[in-house]
C-alpha atoms as a PDB file:
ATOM      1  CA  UNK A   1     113.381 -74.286-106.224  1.00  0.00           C
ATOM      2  CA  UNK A   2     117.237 -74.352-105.091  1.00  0.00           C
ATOM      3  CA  UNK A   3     120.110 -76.011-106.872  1.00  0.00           C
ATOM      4  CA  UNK A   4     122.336 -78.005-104.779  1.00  0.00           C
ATOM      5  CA  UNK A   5     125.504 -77.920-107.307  1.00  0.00           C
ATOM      6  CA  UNK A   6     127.788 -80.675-105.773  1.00  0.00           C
ATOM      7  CA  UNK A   7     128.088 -83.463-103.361  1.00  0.00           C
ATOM      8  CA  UNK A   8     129.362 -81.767 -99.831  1.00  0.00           C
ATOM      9  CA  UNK A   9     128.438 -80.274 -96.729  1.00  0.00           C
ATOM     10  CA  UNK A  10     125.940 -77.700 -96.121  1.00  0.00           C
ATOM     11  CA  UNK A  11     124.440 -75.619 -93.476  1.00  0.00           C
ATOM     12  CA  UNK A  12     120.921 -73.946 -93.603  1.00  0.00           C
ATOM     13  CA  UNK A  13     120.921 -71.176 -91.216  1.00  0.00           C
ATOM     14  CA  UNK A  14     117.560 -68.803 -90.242  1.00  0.00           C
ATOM     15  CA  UNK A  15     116.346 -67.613 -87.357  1.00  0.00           C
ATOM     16  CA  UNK A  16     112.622 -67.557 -86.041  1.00  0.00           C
ATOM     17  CA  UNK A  17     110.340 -66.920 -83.113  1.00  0.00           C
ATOM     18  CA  UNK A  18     106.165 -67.487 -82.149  1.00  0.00           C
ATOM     19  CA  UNK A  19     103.541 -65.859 -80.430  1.00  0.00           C
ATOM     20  CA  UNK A  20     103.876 -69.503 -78.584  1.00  0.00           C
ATOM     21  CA  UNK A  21     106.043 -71.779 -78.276  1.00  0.00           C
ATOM     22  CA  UNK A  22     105.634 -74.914 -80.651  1.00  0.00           C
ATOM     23  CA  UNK A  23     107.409 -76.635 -82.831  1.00  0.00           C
ATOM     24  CA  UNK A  24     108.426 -76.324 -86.534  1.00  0.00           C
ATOM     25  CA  UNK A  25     109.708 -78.473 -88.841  1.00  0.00           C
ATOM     26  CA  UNK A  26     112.645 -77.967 -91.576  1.00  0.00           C
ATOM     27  CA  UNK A  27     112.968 -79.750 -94.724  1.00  0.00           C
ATOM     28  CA  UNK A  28     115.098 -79.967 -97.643  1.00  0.00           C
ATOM     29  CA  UNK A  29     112.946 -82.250-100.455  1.00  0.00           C
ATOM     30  CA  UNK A  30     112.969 -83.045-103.358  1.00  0.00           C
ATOM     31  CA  UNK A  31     110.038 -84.521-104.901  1.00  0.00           C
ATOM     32  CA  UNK A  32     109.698 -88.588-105.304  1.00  0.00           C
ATOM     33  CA  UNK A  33     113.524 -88.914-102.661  1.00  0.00           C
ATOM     34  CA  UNK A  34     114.130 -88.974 -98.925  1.00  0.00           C
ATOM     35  CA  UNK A  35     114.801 -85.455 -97.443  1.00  0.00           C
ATOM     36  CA  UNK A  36     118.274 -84.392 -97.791  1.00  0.00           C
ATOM     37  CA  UNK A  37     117.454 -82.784 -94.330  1.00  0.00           C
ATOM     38  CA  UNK A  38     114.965 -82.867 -92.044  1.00  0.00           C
ATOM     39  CA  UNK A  39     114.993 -81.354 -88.936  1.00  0.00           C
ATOM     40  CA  UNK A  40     112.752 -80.190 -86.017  1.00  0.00           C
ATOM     41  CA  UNK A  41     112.941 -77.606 -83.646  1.00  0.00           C
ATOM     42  CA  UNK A  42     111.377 -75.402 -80.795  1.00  0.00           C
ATOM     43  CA  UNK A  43     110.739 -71.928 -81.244  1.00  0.00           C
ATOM     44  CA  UNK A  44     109.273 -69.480 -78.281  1.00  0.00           C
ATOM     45  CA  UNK A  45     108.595 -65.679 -78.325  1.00  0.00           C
ATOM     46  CA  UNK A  46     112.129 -64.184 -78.618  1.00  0.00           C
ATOM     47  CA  UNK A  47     114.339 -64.187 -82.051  1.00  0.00           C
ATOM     48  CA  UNK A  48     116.815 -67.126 -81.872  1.00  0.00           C
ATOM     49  CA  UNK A  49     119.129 -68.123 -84.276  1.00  0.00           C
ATOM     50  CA  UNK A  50     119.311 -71.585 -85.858  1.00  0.00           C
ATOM     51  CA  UNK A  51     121.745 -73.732 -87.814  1.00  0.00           C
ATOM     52  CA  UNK A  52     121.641 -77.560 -88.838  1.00  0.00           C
ATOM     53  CA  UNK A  53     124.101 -79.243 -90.915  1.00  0.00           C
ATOM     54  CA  UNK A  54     123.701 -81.840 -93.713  1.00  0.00           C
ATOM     55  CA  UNK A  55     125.525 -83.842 -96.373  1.00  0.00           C
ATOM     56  CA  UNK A  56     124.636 -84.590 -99.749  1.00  0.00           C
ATOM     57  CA  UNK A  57     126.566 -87.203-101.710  1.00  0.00           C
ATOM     58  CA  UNK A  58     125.789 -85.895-104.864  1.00  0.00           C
ATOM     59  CA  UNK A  59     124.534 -82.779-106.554  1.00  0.00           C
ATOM     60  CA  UNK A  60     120.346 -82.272-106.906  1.00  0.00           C
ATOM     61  CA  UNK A  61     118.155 -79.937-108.888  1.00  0.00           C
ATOM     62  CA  UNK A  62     115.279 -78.307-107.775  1.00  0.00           C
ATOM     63  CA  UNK A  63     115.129 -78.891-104.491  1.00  0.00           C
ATOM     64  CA  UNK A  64     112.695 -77.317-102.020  1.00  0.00           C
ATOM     65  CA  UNK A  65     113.356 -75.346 -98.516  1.00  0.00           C
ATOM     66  CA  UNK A  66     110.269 -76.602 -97.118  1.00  0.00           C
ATOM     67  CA  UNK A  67     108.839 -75.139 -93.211  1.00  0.00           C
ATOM     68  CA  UNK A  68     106.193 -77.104 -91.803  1.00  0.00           C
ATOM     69  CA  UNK A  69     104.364 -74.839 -89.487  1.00  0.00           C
ATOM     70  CA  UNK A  70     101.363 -76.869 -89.079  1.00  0.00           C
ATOM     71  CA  UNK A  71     100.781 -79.451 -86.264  1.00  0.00           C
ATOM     72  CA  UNK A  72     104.522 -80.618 -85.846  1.00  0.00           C
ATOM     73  CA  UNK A  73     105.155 -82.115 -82.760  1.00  0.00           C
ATOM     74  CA  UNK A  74     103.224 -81.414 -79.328  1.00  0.00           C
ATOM     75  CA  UNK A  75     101.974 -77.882 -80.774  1.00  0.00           C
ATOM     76  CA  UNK A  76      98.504 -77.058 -80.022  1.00  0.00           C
ATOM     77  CA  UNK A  77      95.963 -76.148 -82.603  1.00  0.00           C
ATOM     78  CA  UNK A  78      94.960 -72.488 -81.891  1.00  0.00           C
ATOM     79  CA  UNK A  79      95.665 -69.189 -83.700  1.00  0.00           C
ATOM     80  CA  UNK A  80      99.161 -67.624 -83.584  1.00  0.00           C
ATOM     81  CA  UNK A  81     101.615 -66.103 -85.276  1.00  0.00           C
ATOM     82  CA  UNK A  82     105.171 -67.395 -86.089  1.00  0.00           C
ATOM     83  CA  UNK A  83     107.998 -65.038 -87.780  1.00  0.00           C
ATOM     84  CA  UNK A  84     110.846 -66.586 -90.245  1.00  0.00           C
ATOM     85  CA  UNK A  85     114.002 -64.106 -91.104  1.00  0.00           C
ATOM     86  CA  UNK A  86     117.632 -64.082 -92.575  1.00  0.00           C
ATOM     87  CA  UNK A  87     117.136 -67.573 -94.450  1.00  0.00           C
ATOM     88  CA  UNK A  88     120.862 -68.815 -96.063  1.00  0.00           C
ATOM     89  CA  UNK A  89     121.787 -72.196 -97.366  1.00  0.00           C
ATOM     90  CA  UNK A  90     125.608 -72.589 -98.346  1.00  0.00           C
ATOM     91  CA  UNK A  91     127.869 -74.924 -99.058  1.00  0.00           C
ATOM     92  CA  UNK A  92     130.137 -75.060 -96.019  1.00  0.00           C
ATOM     93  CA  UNK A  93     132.890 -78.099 -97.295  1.00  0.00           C
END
């Protein structure tokens, strides 16, 4: 669970890559509330970076980071492998 201490702008940054490409889908929940980010995007075989932006208007406790790696999008259902690295969330204003 992350703590999300005040009301602000923050960026989520990571970067990612798949034995095919597909999509994923990012997620900042919190249990019961809208997603205080939600964001989808395509990943292929090489290591990209990524960064999305979001505001909260207040602070929020125990908050999840979620990936969806599942069937998001056009992505076929068939074995492969996707990688994750360098995950940061920070306050950014």
């Amino acid at each position: 669970m992350i703590d999300v201490p005040a009301a602000g702008s923050y960026r989520v940054t990571f970067k990612a890559k798949a034995s095919m490409n597909r999509e994923i889908r990012l997620a900042l929940e919190k249990d019961g509330q809208s997603p205080l980010m939600d964001e989808t995007m395509s990943v292929s075989g090489d290591w990209t970076n990524y960064s999305y932006d979001f505001t909260v208007s207040s602070a929020a406790s125990g908050v999840k980071l979620v990936f969806m790696l599942g069937n998001v999008g056009t992505t076929e259902n068939m074995a492969h492998t996707i990688s994750i690295d360098d995950i940061s969330l920070y306050k950014v204003s």
